[in-house]
N, C-alpha and C. Protein backbone atom coordinates (compact mmCIF):
# COMPACT_ATOMS: atom_id res chain seq x y z
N UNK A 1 189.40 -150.81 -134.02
CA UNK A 1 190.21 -150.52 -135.18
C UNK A 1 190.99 -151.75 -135.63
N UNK A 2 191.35 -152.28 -134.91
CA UNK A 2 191.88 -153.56 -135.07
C UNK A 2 191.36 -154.26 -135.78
N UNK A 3 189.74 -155.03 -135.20
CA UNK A 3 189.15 -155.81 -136.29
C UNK A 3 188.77 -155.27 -137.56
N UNK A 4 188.95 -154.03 -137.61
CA UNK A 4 188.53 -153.31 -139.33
C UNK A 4 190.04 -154.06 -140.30
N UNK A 5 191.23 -153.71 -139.42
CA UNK A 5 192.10 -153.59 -139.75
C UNK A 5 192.65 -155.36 -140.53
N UNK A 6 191.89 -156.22 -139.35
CA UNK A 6 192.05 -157.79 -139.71
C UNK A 6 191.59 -158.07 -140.45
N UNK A 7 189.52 -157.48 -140.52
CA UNK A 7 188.65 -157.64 -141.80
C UNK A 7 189.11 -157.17 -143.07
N UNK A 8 189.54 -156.24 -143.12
CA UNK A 8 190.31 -155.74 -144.83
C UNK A 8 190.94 -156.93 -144.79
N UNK A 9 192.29 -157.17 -144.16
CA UNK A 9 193.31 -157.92 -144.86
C UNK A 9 192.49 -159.56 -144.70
N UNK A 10 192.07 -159.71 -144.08
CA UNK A 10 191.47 -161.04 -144.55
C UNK A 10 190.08 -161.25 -146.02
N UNK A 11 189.89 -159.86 -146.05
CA UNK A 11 188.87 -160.18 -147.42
C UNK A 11 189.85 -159.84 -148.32
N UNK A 12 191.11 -158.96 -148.19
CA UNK A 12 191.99 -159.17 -149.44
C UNK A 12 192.97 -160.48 -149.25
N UNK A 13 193.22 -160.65 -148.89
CA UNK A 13 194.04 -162.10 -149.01
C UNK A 13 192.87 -163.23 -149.64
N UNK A 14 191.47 -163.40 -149.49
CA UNK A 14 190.55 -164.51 -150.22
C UNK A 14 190.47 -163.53 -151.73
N UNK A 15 190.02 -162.30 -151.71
CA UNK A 15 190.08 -161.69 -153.38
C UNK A 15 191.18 -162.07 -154.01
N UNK A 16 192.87 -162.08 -153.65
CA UNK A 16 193.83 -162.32 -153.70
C UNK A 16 194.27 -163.60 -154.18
N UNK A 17 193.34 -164.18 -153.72
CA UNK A 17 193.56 -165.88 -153.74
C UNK A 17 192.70 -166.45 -154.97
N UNK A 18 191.22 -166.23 -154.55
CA UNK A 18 190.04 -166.29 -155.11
C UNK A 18 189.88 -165.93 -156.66
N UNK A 19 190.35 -164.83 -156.64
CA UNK A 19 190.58 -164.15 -157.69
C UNK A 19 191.67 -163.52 -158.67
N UNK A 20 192.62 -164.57 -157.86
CA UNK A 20 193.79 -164.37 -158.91
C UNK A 20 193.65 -162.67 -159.27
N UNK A 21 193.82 -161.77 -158.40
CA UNK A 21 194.19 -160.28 -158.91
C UNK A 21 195.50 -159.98 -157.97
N UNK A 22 196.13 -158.92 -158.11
CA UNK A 22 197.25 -158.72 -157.84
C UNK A 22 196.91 -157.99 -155.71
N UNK A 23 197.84 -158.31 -154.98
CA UNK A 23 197.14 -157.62 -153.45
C UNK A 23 196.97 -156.59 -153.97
N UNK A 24 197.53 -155.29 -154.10
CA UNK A 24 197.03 -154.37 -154.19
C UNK A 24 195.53 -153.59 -154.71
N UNK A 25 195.29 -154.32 -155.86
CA UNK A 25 194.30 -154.11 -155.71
C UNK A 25 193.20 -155.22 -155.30
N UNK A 26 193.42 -156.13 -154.54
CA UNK A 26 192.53 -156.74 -153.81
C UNK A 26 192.22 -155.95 -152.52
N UNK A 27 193.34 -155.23 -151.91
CA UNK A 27 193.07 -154.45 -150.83
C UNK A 27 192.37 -153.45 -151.26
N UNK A 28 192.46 -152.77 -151.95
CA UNK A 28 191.74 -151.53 -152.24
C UNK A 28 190.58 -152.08 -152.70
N UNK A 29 189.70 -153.50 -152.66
CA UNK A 29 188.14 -153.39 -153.28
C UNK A 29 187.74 -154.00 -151.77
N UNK A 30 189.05 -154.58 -151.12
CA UNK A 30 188.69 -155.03 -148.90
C UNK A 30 188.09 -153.72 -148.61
N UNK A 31 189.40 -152.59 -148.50
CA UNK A 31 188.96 -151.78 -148.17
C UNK A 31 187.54 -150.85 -148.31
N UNK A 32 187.41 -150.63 -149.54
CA UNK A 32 186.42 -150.48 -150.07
C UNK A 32 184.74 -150.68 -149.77
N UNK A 33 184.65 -152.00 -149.70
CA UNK A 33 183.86 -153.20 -149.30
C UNK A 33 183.79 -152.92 -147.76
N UNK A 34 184.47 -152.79 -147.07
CA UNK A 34 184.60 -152.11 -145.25
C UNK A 34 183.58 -150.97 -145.36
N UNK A 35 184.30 -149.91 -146.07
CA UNK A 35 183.83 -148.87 -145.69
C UNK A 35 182.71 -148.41 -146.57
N UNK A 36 182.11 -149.40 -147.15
CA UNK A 36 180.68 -149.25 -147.45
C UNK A 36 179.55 -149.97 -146.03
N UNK A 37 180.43 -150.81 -145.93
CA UNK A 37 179.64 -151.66 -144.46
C UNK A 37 179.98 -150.55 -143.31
N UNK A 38 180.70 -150.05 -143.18
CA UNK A 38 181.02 -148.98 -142.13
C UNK A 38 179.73 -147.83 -142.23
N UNK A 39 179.71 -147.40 -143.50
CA UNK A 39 179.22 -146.02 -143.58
C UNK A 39 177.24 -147.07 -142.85
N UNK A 40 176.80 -147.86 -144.02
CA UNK A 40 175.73 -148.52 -143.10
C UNK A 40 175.78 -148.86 -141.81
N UNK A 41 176.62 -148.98 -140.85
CA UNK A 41 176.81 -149.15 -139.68
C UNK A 41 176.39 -148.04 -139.04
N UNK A 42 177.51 -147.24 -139.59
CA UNK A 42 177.21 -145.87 -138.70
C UNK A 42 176.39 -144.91 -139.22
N UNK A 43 175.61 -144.87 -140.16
CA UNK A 43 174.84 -143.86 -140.63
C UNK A 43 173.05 -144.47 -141.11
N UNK A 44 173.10 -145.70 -141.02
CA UNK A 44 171.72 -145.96 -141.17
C UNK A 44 170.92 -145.73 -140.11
N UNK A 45 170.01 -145.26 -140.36
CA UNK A 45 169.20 -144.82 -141.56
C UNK A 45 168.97 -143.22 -141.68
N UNK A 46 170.19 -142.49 -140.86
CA UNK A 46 170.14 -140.94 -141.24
C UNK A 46 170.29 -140.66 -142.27
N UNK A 47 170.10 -140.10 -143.42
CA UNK A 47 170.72 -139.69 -144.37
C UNK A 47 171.32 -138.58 -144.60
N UNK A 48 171.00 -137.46 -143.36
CA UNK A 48 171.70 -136.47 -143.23
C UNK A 48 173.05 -136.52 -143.19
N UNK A 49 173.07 -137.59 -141.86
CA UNK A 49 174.60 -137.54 -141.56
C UNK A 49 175.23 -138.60 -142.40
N UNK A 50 174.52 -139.28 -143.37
CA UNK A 50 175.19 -140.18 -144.31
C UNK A 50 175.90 -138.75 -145.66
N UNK A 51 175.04 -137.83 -145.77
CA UNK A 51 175.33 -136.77 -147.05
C UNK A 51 176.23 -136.05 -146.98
N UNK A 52 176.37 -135.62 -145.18
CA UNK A 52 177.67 -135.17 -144.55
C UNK A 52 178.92 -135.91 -144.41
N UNK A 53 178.64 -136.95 -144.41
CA UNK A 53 179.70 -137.91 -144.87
C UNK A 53 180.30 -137.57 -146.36
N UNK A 54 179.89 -138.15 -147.33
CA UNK A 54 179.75 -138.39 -148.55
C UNK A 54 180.33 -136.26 -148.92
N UNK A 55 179.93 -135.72 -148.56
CA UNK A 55 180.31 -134.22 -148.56
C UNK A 55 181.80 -134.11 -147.92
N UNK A 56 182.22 -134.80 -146.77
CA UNK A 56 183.55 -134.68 -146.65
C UNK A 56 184.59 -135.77 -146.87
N UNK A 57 183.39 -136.59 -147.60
CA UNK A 57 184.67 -137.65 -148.62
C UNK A 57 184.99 -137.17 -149.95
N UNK A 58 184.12 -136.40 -150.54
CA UNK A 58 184.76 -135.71 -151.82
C UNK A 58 185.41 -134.56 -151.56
N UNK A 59 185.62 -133.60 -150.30
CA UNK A 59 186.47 -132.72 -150.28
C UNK A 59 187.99 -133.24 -150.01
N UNK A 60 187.70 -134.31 -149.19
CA UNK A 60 188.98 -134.91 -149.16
C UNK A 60 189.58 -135.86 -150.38
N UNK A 61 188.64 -136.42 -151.10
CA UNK A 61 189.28 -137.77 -152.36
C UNK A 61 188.72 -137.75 -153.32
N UNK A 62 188.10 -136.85 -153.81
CA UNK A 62 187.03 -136.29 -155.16
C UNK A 62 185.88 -136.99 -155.15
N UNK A 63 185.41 -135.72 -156.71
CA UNK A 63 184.16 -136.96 -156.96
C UNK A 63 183.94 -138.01 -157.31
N UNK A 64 184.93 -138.74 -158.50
CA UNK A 64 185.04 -139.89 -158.45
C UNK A 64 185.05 -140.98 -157.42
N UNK A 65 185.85 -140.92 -156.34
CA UNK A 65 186.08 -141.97 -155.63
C UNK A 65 184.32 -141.80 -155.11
N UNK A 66 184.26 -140.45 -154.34
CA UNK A 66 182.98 -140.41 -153.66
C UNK A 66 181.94 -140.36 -154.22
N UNK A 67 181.92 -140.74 -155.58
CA UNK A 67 180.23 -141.25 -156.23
C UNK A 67 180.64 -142.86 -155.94
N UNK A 68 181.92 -143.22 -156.33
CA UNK A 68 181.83 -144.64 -155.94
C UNK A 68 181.39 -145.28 -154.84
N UNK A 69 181.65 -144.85 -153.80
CA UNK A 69 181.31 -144.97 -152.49
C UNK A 69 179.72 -144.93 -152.23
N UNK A 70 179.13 -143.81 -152.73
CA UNK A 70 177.63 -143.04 -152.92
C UNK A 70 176.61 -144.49 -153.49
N UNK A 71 177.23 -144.42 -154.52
CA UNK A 71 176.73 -145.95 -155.29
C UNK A 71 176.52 -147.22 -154.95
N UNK A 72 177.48 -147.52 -153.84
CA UNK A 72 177.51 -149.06 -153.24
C UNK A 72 176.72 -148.76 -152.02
N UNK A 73 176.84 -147.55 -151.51
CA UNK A 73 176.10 -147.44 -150.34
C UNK A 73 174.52 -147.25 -150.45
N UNK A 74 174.00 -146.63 -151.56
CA UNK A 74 173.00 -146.63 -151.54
C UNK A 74 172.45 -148.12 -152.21
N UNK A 75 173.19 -148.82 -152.91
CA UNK A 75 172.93 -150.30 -153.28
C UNK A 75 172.99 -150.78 -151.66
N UNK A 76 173.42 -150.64 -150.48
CA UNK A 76 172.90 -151.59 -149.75
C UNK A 76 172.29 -151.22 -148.32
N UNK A 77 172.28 -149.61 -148.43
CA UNK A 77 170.93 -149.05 -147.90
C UNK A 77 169.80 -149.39 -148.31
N UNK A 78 169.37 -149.60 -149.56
CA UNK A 78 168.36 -149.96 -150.17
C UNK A 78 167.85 -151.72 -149.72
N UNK A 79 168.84 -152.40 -149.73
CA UNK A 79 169.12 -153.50 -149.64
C UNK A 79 168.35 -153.74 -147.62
N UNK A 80 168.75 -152.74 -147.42
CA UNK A 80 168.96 -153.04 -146.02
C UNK A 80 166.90 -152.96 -145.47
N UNK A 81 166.43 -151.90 -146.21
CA UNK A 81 164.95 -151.53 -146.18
C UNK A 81 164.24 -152.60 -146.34
C-alpha cells in the first residue's frame, strides 16, 4: 500500500510540474492512472472478475466515473494482447 501510495504522489507531483495543472487535479489523473494499472494487474486477463469489478465501482461512484475507468482499462487490456 505504501508503494501505491508513493506512486500516485510521485506521478502527481511530475503532472504538477510537467504540466503546469493545479495538485489536485494532478492527483486525481495519478490516481486514476494507478488504478487503471491496478485493475490490469489484478484482473488480467479474467474478465469476469474485471466486470465484477467495474459492477462494484459504479455502485459505489457511478456511471460516469466507472465508464471512465471501463475505457482506459480496456485501452490497455487491449494494449496488453
Amino acid at each position: 500500500m505504501d508503494d501505491l501510495l508513493a506512486d500516485i504522489e510521485e506521478r502527481a507531483a511530475i503532472k504538477e510540474f510537467d504540466g503546469l495543472i493545479p495538485r489536485e487535479q494532478a492527483e486525481a489523473q495519478a490516481r486514476h492512472e494507478c488504478e487503471v494499472l491496478w485493475c490490469i494487474r489484478n484482473f488480467y486477463p479474467n474478465g469476469q472478475k474485471m466486470k465484477e469489478h467495474f459492477d462494484l465501482c459504479e455502485k459505489k461512484r457511478g456511471k460516469k466515473a466507472t465508464d471512465m475507468l471501463r475505457d482506459d482499462v480496456r485501452k490497455a487490456w487491449a494494449a496488453k494482447k
